[in-house]
Every structure is written in C-alpha cells, then in structure tokens.
C-alpha atoms as a PDB file:
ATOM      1  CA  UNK A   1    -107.933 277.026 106.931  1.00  0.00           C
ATOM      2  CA  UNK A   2    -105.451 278.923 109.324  1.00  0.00           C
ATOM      3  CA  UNK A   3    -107.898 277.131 112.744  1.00  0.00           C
ATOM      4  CA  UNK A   4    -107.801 273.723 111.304  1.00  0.00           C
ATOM      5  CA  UNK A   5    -105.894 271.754 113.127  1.00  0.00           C
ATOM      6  CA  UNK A   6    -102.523 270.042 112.055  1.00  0.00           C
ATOM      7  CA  UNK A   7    -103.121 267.084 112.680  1.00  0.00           C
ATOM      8  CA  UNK A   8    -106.510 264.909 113.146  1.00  0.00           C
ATOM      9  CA  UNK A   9    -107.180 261.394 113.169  1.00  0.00           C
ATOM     10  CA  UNK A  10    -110.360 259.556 114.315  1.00  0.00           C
ATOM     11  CA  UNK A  11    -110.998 255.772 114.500  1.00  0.00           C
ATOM     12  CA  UNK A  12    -107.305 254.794 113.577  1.00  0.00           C
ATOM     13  CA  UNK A  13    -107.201 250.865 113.674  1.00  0.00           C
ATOM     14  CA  UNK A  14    -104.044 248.501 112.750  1.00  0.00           C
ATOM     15  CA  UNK A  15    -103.705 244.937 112.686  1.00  0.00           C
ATOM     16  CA  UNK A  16    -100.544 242.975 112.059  1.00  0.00           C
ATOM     17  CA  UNK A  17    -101.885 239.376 111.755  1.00  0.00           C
ATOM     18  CA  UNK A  18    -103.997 238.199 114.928  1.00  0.00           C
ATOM     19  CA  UNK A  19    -102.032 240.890 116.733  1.00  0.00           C
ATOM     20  CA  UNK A  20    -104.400 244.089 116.913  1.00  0.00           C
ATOM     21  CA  UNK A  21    -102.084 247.634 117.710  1.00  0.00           C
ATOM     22  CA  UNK A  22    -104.113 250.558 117.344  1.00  0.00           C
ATOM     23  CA  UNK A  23    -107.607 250.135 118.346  1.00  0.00           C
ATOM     24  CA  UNK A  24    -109.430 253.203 117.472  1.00  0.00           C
ATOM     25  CA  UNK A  25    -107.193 256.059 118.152  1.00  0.00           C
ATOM     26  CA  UNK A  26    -108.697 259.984 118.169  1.00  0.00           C
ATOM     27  CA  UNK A  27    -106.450 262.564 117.824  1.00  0.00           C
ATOM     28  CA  UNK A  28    -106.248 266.602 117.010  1.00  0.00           C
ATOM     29  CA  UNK A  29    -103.380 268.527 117.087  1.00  0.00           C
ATOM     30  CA  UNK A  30    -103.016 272.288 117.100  1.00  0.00           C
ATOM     31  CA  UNK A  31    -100.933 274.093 114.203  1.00  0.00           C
ATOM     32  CA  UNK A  32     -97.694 275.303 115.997  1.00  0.00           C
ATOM     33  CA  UNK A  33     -97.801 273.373 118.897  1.00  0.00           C
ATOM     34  CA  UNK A  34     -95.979 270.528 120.184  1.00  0.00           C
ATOM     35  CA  UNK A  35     -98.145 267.028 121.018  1.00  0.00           C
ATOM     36  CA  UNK A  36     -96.453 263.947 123.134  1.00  0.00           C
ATOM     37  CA  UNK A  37     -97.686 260.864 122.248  1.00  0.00           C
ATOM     38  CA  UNK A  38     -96.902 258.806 125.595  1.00  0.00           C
ATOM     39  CA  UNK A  39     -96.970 255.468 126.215  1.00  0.00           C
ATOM     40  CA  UNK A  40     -94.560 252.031 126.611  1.00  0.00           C
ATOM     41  CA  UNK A  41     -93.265 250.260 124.079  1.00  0.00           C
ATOM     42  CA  UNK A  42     -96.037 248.332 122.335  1.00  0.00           C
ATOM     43  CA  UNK A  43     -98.601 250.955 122.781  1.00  0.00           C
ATOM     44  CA  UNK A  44     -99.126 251.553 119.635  1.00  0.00           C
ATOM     45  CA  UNK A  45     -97.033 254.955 119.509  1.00  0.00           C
ATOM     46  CA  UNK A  46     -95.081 254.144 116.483  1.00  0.00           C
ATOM     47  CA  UNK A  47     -97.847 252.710 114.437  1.00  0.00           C
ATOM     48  CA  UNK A  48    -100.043 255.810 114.747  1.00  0.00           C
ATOM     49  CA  UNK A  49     -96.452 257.842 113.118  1.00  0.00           C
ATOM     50  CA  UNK A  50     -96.476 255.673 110.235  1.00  0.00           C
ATOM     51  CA  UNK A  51     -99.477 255.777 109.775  1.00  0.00           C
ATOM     52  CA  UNK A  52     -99.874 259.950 109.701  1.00  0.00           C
ATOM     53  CA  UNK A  53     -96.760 259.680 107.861  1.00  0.00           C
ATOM     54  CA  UNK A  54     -98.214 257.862 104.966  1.00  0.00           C
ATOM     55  CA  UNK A  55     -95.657 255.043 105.159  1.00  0.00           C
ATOM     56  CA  UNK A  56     -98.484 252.321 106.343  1.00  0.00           C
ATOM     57  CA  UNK A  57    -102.621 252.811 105.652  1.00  0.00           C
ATOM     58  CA  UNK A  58    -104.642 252.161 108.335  1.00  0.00           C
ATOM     59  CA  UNK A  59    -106.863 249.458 108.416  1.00  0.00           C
ATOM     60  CA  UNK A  60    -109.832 252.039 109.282  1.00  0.00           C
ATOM     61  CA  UNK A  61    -110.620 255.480 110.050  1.00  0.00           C
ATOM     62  CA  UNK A  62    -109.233 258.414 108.838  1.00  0.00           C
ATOM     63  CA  UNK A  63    -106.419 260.721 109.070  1.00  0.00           C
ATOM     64  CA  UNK A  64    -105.545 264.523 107.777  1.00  0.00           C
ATOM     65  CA  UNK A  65    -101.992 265.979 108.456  1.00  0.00           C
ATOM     66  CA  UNK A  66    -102.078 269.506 106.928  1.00  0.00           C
ATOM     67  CA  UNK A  67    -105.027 269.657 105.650  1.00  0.00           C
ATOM     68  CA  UNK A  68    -104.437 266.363 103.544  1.00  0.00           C
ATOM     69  CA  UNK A  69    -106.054 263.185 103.511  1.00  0.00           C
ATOM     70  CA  UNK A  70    -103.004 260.839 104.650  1.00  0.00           C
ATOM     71  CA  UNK A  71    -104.171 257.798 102.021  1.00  0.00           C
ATOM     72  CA  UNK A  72    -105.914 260.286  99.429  1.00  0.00           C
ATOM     73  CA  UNK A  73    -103.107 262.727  98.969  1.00  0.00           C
ATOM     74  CA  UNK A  74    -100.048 260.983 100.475  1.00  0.00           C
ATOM     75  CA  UNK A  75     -97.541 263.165  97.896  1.00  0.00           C
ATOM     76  CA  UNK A  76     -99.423 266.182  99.462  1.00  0.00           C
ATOM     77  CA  UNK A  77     -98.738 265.317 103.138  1.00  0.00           C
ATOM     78  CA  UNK A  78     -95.429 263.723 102.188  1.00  0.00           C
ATOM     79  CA  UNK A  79     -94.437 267.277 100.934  1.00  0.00           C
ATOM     80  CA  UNK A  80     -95.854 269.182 103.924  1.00  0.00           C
ATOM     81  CA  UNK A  81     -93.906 266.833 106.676  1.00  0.00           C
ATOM     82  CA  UNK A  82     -90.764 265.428 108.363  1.00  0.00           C
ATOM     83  CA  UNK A  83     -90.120 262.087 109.660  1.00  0.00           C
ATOM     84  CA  UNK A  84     -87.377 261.319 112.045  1.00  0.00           C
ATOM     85  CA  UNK A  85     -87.285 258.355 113.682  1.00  0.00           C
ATOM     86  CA  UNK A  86     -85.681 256.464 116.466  1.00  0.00           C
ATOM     87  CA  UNK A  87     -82.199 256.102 114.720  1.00  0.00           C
ATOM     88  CA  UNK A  88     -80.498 258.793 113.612  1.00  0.00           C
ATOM     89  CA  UNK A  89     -80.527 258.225 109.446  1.00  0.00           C
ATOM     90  CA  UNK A  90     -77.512 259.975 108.039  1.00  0.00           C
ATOM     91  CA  UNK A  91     -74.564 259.324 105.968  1.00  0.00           C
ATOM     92  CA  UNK A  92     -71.668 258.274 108.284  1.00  0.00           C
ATOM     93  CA  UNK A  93     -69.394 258.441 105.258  1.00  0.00           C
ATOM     94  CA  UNK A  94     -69.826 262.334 104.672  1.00  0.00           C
ATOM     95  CA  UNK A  95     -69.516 265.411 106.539  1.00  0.00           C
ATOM     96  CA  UNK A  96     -72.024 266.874 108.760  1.00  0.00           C
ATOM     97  CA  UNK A  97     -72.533 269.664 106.163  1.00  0.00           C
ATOM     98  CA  UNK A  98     -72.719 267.199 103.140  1.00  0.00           C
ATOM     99  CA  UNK A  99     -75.143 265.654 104.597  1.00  0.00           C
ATOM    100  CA  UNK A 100     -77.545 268.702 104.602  1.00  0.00           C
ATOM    101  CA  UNK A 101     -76.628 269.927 101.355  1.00  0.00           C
ATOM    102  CA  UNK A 102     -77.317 266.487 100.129  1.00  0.00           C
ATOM    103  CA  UNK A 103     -80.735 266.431 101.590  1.00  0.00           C
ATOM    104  CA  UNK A 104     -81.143 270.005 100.294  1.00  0.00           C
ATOM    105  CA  UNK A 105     -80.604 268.907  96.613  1.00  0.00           C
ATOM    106  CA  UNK A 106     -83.381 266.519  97.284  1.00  0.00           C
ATOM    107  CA  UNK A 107     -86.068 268.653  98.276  1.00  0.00           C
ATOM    108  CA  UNK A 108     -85.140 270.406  95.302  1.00  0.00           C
ATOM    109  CA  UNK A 109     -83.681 273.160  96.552  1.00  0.00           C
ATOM    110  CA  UNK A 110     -80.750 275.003  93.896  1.00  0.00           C
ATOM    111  CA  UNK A 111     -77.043 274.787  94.570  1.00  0.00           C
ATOM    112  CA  UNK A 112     -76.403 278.118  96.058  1.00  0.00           C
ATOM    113  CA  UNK A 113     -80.076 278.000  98.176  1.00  0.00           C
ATOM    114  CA  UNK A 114     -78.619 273.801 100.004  1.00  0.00           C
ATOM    115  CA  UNK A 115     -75.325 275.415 100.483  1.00  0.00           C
ATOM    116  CA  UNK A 116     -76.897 278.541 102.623  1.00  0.00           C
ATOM    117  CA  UNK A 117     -79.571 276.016 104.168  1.00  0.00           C
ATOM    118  CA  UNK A 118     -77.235 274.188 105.459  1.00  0.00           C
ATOM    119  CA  UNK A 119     -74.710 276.803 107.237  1.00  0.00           C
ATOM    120  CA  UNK A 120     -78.113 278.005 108.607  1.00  0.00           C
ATOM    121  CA  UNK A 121     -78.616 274.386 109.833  1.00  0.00           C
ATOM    122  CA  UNK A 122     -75.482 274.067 111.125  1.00  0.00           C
ATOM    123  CA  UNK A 123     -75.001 277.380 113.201  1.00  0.00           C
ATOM    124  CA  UNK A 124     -78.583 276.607 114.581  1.00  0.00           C
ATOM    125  CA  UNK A 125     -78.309 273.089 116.145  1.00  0.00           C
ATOM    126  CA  UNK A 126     -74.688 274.113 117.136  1.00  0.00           C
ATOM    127  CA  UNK A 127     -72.863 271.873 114.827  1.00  0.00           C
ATOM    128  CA  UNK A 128     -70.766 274.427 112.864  1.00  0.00           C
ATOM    129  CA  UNK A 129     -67.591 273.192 114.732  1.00  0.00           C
ATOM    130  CA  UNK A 130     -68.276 269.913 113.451  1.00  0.00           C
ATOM    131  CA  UNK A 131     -69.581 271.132 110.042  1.00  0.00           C
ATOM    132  CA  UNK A 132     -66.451 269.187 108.043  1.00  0.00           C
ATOM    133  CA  UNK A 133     -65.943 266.314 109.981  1.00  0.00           C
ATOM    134  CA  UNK A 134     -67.195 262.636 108.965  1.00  0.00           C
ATOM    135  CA  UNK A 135     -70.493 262.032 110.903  1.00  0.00           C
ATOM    136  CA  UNK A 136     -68.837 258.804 112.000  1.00  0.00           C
ATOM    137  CA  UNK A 137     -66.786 261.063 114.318  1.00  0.00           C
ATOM    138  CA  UNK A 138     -69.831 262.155 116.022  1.00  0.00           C
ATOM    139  CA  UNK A 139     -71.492 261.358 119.365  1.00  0.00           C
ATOM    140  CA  UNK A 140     -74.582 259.860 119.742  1.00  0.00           C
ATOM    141  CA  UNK A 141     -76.589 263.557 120.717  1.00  0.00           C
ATOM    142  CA  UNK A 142     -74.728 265.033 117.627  1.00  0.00           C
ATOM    143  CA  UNK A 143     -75.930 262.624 115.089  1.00  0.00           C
ATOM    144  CA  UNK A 144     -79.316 262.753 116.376  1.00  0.00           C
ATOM    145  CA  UNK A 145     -79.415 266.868 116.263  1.00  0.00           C
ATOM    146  CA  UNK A 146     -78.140 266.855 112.887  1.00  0.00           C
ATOM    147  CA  UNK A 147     -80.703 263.899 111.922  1.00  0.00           C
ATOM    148  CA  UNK A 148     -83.255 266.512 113.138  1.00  0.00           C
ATOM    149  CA  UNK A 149     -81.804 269.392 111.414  1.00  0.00           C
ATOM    150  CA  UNK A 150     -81.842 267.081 108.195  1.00  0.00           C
ATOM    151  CA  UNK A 151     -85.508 266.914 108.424  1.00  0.00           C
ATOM    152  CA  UNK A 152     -85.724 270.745 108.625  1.00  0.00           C
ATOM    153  CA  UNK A 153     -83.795 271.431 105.362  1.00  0.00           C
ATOM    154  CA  UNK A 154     -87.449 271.709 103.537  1.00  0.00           C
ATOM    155  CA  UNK A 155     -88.985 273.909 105.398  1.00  0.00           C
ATOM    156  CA  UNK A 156     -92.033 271.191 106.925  1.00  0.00           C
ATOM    157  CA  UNK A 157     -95.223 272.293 108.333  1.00  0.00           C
ATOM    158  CA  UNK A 158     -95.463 269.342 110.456  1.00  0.00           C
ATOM    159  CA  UNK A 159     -92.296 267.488 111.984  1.00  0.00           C
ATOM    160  CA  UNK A 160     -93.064 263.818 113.295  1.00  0.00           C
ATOM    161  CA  UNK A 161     -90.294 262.771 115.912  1.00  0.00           C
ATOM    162  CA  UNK A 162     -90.233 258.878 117.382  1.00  0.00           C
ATOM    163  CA  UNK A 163     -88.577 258.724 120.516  1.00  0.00           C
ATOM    164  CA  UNK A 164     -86.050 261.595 119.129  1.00  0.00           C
ATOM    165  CA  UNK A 165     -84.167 261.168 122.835  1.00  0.00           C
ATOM    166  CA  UNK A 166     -84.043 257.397 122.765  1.00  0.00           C
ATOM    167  CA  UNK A 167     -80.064 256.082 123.478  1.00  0.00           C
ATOM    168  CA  UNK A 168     -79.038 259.722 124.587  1.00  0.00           C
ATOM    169  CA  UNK A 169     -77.642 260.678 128.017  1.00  0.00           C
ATOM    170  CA  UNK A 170     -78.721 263.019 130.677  1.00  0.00           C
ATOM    171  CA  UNK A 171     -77.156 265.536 129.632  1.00  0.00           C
ATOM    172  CA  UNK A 172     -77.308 265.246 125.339  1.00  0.00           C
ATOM    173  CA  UNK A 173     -81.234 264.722 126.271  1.00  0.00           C
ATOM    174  CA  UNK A 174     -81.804 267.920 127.686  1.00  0.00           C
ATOM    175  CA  UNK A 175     -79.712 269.631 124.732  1.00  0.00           C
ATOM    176  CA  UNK A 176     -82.474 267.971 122.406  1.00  0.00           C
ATOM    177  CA  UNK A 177     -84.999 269.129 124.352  1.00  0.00           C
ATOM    178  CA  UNK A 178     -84.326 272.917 123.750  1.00  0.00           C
ATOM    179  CA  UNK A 179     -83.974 272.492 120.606  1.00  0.00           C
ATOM    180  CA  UNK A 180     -87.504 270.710 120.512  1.00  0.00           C
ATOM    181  CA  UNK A 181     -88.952 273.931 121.858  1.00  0.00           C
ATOM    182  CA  UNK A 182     -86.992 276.221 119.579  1.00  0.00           C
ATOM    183  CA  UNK A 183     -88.675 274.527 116.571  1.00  0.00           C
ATOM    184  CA  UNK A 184     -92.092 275.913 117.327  1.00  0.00           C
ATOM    185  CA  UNK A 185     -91.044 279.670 117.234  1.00  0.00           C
ATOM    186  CA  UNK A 186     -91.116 279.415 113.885  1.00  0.00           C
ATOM    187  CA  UNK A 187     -94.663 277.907 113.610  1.00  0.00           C
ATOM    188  CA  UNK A 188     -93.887 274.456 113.261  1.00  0.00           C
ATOM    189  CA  UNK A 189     -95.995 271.457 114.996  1.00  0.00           C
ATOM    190  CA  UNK A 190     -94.474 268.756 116.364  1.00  0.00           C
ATOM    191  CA  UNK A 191     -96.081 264.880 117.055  1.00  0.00           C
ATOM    192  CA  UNK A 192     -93.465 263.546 119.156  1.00  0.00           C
ATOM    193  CA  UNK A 193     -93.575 259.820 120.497  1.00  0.00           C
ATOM    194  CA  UNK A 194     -91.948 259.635 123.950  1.00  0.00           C
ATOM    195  CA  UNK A 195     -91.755 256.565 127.063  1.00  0.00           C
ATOM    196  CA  UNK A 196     -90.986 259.308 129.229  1.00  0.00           C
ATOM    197  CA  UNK A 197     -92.914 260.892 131.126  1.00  0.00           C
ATOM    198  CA  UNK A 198     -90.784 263.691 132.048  1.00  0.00           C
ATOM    199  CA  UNK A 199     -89.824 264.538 128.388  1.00  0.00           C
ATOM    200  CA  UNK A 200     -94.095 264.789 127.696  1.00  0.00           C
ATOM    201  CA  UNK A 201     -94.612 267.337 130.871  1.00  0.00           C
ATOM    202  CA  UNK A 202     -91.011 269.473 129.553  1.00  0.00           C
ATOM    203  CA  UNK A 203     -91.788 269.916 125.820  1.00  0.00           C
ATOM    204  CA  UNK A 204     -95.460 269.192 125.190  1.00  0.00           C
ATOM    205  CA  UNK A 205     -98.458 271.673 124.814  1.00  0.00           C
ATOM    206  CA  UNK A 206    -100.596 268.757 125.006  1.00  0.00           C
ATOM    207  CA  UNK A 207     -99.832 264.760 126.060  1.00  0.00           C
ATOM    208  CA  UNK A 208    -101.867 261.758 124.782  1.00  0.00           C
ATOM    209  CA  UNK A 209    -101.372 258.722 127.144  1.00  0.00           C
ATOM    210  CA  UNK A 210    -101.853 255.344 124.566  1.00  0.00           C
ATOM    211  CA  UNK A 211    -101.771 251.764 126.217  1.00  0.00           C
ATOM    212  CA  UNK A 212    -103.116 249.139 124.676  1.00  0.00           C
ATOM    213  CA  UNK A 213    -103.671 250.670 121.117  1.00  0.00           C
ATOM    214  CA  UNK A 214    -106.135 252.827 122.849  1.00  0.00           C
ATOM    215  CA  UNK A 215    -105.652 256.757 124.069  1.00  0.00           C
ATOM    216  CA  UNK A 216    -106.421 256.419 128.132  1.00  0.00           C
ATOM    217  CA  UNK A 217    -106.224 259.876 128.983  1.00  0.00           C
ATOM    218  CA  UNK A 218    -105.424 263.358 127.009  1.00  0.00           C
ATOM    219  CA  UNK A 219    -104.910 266.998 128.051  1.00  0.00           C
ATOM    220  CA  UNK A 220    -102.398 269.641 128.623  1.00  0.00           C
ATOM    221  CA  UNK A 221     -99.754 268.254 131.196  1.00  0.00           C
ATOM    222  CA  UNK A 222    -100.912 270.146 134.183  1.00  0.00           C
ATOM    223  CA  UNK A 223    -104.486 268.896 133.200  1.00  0.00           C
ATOM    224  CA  UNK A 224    -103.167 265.625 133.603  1.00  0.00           C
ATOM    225  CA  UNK A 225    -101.461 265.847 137.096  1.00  0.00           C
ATOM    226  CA  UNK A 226    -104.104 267.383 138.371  1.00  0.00           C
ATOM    227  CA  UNK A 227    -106.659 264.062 138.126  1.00  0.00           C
ATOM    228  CA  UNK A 228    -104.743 261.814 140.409  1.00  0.00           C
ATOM    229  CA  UNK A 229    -102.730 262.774 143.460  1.00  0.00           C
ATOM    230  CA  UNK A 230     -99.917 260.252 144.176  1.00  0.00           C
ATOM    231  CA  UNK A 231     -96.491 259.822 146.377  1.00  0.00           C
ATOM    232  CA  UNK A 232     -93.487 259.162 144.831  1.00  0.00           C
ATOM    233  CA  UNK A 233     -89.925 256.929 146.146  1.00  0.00           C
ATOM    234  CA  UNK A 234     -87.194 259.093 145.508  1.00  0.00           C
ATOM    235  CA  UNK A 235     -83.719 256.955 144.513  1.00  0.00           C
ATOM    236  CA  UNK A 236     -80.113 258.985 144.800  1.00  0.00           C
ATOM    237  CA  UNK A 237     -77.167 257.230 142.911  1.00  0.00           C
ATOM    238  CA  UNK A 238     -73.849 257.226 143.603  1.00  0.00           C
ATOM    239  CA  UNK A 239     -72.553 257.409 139.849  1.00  0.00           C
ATOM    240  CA  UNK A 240     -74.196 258.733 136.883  1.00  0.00           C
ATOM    241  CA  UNK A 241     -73.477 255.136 135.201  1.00  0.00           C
ATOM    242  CA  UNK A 242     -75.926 253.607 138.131  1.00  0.00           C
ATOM    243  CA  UNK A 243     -78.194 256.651 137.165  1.00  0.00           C
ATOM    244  CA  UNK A 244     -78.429 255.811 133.488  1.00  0.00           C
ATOM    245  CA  UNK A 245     -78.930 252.188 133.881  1.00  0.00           C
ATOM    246  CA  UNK A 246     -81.722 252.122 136.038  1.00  0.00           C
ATOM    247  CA  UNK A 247     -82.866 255.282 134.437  1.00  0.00           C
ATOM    248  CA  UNK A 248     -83.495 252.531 131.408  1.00  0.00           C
ATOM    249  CA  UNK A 249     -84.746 249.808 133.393  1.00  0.00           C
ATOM    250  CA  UNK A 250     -87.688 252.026 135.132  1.00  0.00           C
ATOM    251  CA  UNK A 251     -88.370 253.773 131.544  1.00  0.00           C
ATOM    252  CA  UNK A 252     -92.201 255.062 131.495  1.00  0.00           C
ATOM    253  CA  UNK A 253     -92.771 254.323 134.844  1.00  0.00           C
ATOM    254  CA  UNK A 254     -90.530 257.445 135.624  1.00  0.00           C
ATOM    255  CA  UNK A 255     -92.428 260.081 137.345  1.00  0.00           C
ATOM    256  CA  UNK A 256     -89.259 262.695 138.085  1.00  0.00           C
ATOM    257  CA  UNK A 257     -85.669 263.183 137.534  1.00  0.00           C
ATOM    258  CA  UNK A 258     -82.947 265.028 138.021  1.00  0.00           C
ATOM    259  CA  UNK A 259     -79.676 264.757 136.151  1.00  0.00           C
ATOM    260  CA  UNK A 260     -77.774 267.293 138.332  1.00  0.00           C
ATOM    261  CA  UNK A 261     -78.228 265.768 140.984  1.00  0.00           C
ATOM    262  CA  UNK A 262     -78.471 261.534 139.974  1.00  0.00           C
ATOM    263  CA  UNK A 263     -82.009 261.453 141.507  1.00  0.00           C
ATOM    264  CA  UNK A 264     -85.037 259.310 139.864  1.00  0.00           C
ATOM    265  CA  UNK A 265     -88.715 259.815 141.446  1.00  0.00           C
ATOM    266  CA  UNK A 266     -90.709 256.920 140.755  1.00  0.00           C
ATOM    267  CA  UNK A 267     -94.380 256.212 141.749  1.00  0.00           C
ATOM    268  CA  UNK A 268     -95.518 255.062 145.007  1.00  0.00           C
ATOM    269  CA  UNK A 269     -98.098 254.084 147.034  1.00  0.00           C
ATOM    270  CA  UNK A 270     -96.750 254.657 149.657  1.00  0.00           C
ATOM    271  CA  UNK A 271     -97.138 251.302 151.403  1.00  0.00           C
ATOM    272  CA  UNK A 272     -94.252 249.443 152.817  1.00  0.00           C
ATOM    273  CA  UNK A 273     -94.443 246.282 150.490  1.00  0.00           C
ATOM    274  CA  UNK A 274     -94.774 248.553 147.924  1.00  0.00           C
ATOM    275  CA  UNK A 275     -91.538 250.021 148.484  1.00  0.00           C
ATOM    276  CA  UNK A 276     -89.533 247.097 149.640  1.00  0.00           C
ATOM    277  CA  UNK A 277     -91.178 245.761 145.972  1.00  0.00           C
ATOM    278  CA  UNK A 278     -89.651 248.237 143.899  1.00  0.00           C
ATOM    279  CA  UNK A 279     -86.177 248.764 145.428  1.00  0.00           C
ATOM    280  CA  UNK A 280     -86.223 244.428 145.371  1.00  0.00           C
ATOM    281  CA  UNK A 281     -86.840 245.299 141.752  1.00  0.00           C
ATOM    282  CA  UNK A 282     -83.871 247.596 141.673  1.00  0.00           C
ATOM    283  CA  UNK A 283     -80.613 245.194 142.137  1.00  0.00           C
ATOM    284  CA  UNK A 284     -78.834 246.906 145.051  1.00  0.00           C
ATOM    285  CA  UNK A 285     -75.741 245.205 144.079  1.00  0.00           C
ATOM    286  CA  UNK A 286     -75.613 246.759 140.816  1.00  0.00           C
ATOM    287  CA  UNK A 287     -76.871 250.430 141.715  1.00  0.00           C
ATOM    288  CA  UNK A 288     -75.401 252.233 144.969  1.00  0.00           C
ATOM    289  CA  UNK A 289     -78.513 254.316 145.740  1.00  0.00           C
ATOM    290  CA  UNK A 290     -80.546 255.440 149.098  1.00  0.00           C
ATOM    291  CA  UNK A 291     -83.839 255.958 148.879  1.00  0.00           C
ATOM    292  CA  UNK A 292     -86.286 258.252 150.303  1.00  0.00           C
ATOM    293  CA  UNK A 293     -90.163 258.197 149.906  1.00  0.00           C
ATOM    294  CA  UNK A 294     -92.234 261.823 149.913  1.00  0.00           C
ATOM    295  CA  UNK A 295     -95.025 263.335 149.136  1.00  0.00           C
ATOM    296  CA  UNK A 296     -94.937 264.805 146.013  1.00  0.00           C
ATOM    297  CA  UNK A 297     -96.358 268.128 145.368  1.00  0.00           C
ATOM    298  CA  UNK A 298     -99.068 268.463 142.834  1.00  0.00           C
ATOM    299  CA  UNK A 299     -96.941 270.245 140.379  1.00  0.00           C
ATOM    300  CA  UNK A 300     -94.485 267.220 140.182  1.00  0.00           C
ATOM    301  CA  UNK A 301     -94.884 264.995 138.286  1.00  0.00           C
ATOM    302  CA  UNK A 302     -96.054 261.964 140.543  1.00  0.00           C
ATOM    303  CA  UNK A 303     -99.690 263.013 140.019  1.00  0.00           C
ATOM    304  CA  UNK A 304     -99.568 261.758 136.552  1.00  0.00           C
ATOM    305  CA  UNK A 305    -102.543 258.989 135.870  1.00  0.00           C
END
C-alpha cells in the first residue's frame, strides 16, 4: 500500500449536454508529491478536480484517490482529502482564527485539540498578526492562505488546489507558492490546476498538459522543455499595473516572468510577422513596454511544448 500511488485515474470522460469536457483522461500521481494539471480555461482542468473530489461522477472510467474508489467509497476519499478551489471560501464575518477553529469542530476535532490547530495554522501560513481580525479586513493573498490553511485543519492525505494563485499579484503569488512547497515536507500530495506555465515548472514534481479534454503531453518539467526547443519575445513594462494586466491577457501562453524586474517572456518563432503579431496583440497605448526577442536557453522555460 505505501507504493500505490495517490492518485490514479484512467479513461475519465464528462459530458455536459452535447458539450464533451474530458475525453479520456489518464492520470497517476505519486504519494507526497506535487502534480500540475496545466492547461487554459476550458481544458477540462476543473472537471477532472470534481471529479477526484467526488463532487461530480464521471460519465466513464475510473478513479482512486487514496486508495479509494472515488464513486464506490466517496465518504472514504472525502475523509482522506482537501478541496480548495478558485475562491477563497471563508467566513468574512469572523476572525481569521474563528474560522479555523470552526472548521476544526467540523472535522471533529475536541475543543482544546481546534483551538491548538489553529494557532499552529496561524503561526504557519504567517497569519498570527491577523489571527483576531475580521477576514473582511484581509487582502486578497491573505484570504486565500488562510482558505488553504482551512483545508489543512484535518490533517488530508491528498490536498486538491484549483488555480490556488488565480486573482493574486506578483508578489502574494510567489508567497503562495512557498507555501505550496512547504506542504509536501510533511508527506502530503498535491493535484494542483494551474494556466500558468511558470507556476507548473516552480512547484510541480510532475506537469500534465490537458487541451481539449485530452492530456497532450506529461512528464517532470525539465522532461517537458527538453522535447521542443523554442525562442521567446521578451516584453519590459514600465509599471507593475501594465505588468499585471497584460500578465492576464497573455495567461497560459506565458513562457517566463519576472516580477522583480516587470519582464514577461512569451513564445516566439522568431519570425518578424510573428512578432509584429503579438506586440499588435499587445495595445501599446495601454502598456508602456520595449521588447526584445532572444534565444532562450533550454532551461527556460520557452522550450515548453
């Protein structure tokens, strides 16, 4: 039992009406490692979640998150997981540490056992200076760590995250990032769902690519930039709003950033229509930028398929 893996799925399909999502989807995920499912919107990402998560049965195949059938034993998996999804889900109304205690009386934890859950919570995703405030004072990259921290209050084997750095900036991003990685010291997986490709090559031991309800490619991250070679236009803002905006209007198509330094590497082929295409794309108007194109090195990642 201790080499199975976490997660497996094979032959997951999903219709909504006429409109067909997931199309047979294959997946296996080592225990206490972290798995990027990457893809646009309307891949199919957040279908396969529900799905593992027991909130929506497949149409076909199967699917075992520790060690449970996901339609069989859904109280089973239900027990063994965490769910959070793209909006942060707590309580505005209470405290950040009512919140947690709350959530601790509902996995059934005692009194005494919530209350020292959640000051471990707290002190972990750096939130004990906002431990007694109203989560309706918080910023966005606050609510979403304590939404995470929420899900952690029951000790999961497997924590499901959908687009967990969706709305944040720069800069709250990478603070949910490290805590992403700090979650597996302790042995827990995590399926995240991500349109970036950046986040996927930061945080993930392995990296799904879905399009079309269908996984295209799969491997470790430098597997993956090693199967395509590639050149990359690199854009330099003048103000982190510009940054941000077209950060968001790019979205999976990403192939770099850097925060630091308001740069956004995007993929390339190097042609001169090509380029003239995507900075058209790009309203100058609205974006102060220069642009430069390059080569990018194979360990960048440009070389992604």
């Amino acid at each position: 039992m201790a080499h199975r893996p976490a997660i497996e799925a094979s032959g997951l399909e999903k219709s909504y009406g006429a409109v067909k999502v997931l199309r047979g989807v294959d997946l296996s995920v080592a225990p206490g490692s972290v798995f990027a499912l990457l893809g646009p919107n309307g891949a199919g990402k957040t279908t396969t979640v529900r799905i593992l998560a027991t909130l929506t049965p497949p149409d076909a195949g199967r699917a075992r998150v520790a060690g449970f059938d996901v339609v069989a034993d859904r109280r089973r998996v239900r027990r063994a997981i965490s769910l959070t999804g793209q909006y942060a889900a707590v309580d505005e109304m209470q405290t950040g540490e009512e919140n947690l205690r709350m959530m601790g009386r509902l996995t059934r934890l005692g009194r005494v056992e919530s209350h020292g859950r959640a000051r471990e919570l707290l002190e972990r995703f750096d939130l004990t200076g906002a431990a007694r405030r109203t989560v309706g004072t918080y910023s966005g990259g606050m609510r979403r760590r304590l939404d995470l921290a929420a899900g952690l209050v029951g000790h999961p084997e497997v924590i499901f995250l959908d687009e967990p750095t969706t709305g944040l900036d720069p800069r709250s991003r990478q603070a949910m990032w490290e805590v992403v990685k700090g979650l597996v010291t302790d042995g827990v997986t995590v399926f995240l769902t991500t349109q970036y490709l950046e986040e996927a090559d930061q945080l993930a031991d392995r990296v799904a690519v879905v399009d079309g309800g269908r996984v295209v490619a799969e491997g470790a991250p430098a597997e993956l930039k090693e199967r395509v070679a590639g050149q990359r236009l690199d854009l330099v803002f003048g103000d982190v709003a510009a940054y941000g905006s077209v950060a968001r209007q790019l979205g999976v198509r990403l192939v770099w950033s850097d925060a630091d330094r308001l740069t956004l590497g995007v993929a390339t082929d190097g042609s001169a229509a090509h380029v003239r295409a995507l900075l058209d794309e790009i309203d100058p108007s609205a974006a102060p930028w220069t642009a430069s194109p390059c080569t990018a090195p194979r360990s960048t990642m440009s070389s992604w398929p």
